[in-house]
C-alpha atoms as a PDB file:
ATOM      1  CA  UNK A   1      -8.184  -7.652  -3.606  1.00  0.00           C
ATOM      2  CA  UNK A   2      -9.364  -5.368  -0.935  1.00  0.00           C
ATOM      3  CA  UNK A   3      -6.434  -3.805   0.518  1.00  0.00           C
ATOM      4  CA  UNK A   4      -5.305  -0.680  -1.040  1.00  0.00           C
ATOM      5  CA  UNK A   5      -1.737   2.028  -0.437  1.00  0.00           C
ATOM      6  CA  UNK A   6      -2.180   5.743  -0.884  1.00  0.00           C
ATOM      7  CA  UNK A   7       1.081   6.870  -1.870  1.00  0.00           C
ATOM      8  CA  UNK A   8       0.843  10.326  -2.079  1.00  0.00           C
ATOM      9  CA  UNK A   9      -2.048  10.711  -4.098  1.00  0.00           C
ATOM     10  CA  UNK A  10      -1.863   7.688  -6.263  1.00  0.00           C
ATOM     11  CA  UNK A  11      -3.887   4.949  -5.098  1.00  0.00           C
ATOM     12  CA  UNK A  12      -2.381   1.563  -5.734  1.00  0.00           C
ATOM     13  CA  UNK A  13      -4.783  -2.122  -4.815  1.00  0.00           C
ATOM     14  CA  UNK A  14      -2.593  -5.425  -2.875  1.00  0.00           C
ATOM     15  CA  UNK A  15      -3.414  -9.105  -3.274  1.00  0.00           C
ATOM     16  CA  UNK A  16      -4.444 -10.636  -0.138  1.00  0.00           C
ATOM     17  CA  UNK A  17      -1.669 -12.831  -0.446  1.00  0.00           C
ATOM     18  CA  UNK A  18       1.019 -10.161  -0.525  1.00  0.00           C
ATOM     19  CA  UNK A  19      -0.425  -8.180   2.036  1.00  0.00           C
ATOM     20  CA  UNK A  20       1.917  -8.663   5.097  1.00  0.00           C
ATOM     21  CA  UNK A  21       4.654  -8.843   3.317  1.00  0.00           C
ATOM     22  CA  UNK A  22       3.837  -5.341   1.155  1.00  0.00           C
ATOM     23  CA  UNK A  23       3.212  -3.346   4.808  1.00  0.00           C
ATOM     24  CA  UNK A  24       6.729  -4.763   6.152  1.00  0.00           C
ATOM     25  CA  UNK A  25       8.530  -3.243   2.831  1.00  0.00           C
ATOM     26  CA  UNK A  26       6.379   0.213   3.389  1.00  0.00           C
ATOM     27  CA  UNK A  27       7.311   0.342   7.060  1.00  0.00           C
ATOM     28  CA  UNK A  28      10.583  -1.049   5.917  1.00  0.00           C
ATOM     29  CA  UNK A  29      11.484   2.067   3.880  1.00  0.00           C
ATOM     30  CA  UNK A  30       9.693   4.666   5.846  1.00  0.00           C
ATOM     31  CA  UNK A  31      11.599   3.781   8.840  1.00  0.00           C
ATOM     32  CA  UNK A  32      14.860   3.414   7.231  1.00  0.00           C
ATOM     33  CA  UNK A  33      14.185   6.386   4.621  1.00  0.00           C
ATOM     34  CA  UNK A  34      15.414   3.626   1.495  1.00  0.00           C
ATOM     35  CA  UNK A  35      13.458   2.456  -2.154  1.00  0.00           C
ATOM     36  CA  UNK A  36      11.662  -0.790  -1.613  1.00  0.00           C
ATOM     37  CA  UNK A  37      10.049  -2.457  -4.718  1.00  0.00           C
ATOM     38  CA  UNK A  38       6.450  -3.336  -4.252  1.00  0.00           C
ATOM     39  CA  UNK A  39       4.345  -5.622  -6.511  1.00  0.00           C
ATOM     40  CA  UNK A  40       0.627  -4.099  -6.578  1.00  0.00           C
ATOM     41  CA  UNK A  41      -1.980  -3.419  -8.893  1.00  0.00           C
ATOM     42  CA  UNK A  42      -3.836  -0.282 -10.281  1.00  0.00           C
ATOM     43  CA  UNK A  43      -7.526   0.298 -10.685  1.00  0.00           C
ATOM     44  CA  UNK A  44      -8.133  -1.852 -13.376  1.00  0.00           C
ATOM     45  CA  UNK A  45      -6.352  -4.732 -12.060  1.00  0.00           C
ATOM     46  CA  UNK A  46      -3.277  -4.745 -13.866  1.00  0.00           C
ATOM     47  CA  UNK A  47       0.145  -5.883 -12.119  1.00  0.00           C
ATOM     48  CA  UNK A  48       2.658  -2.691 -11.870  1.00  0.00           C
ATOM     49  CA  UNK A  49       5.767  -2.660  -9.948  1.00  0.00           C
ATOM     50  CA  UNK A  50       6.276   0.842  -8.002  1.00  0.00           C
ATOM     51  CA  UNK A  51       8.966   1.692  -6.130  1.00  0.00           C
ATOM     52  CA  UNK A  52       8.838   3.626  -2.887  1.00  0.00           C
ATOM     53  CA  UNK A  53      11.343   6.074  -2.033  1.00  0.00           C
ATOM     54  CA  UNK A  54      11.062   6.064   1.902  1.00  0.00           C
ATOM     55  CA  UNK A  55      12.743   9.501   2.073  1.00  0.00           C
ATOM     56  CA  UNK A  56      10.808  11.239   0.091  1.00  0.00           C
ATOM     57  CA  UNK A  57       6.887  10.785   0.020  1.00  0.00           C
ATOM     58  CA  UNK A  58       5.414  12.760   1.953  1.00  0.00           C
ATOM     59  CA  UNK A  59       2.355  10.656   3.041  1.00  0.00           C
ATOM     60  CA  UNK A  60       1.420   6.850   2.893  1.00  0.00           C
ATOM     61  CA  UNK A  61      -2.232   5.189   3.914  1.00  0.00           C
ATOM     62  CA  UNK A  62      -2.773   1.657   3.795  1.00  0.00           C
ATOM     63  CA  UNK A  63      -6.146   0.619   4.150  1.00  0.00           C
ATOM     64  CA  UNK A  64      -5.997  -3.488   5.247  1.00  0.00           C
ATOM     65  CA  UNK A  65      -9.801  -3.448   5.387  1.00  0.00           C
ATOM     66  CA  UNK A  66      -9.811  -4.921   9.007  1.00  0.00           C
ATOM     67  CA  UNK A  67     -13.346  -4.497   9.142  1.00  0.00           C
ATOM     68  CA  UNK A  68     -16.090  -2.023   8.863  1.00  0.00           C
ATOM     69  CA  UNK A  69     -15.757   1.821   7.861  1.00  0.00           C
ATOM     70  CA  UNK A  70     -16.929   4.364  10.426  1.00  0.00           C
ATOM     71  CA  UNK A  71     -19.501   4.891   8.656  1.00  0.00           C
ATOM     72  CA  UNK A  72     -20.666   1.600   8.316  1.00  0.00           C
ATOM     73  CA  UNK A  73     -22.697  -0.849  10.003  1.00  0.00           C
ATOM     74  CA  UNK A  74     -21.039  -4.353  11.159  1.00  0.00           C
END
């Protein structure tokens, strides 16, 4: 469980398995300004269920870890 959402400033970790389907709701309600129901985890592991408002956060970072950091070698 790798891939982690910034919402805002809360930092929220995905299961591999529910990754595409997690950045379709995010784009989902960004694009469309609506509340989409995600199924993540927090930082010690435990399932939560937060809901995105689309139309109001004001910034969103998902990190798919696609491969090495800048800073870091490959």
């Amino acid at each position: 469980m790798t891939k982690k959402l910034v919402i805002d400033r809360s930092e929220w970790f995905i299961a591999d398995s529910d990754a595409a389907a997690v950045t379709d709701l995010v784009r989902d309600a960004l694009t469309n300004r609506r509340t989409v129901e995600l199924e993540l985890f927090d930082a010690d592991g435990r399932a939560v269920t937060v809901f995105l408002n689309g139309a109001a956060v004001t910034a969103v970072a998902l990190d798919l870890d696609r491969g090495p950091r800048p800073s870091e070698m490959s």
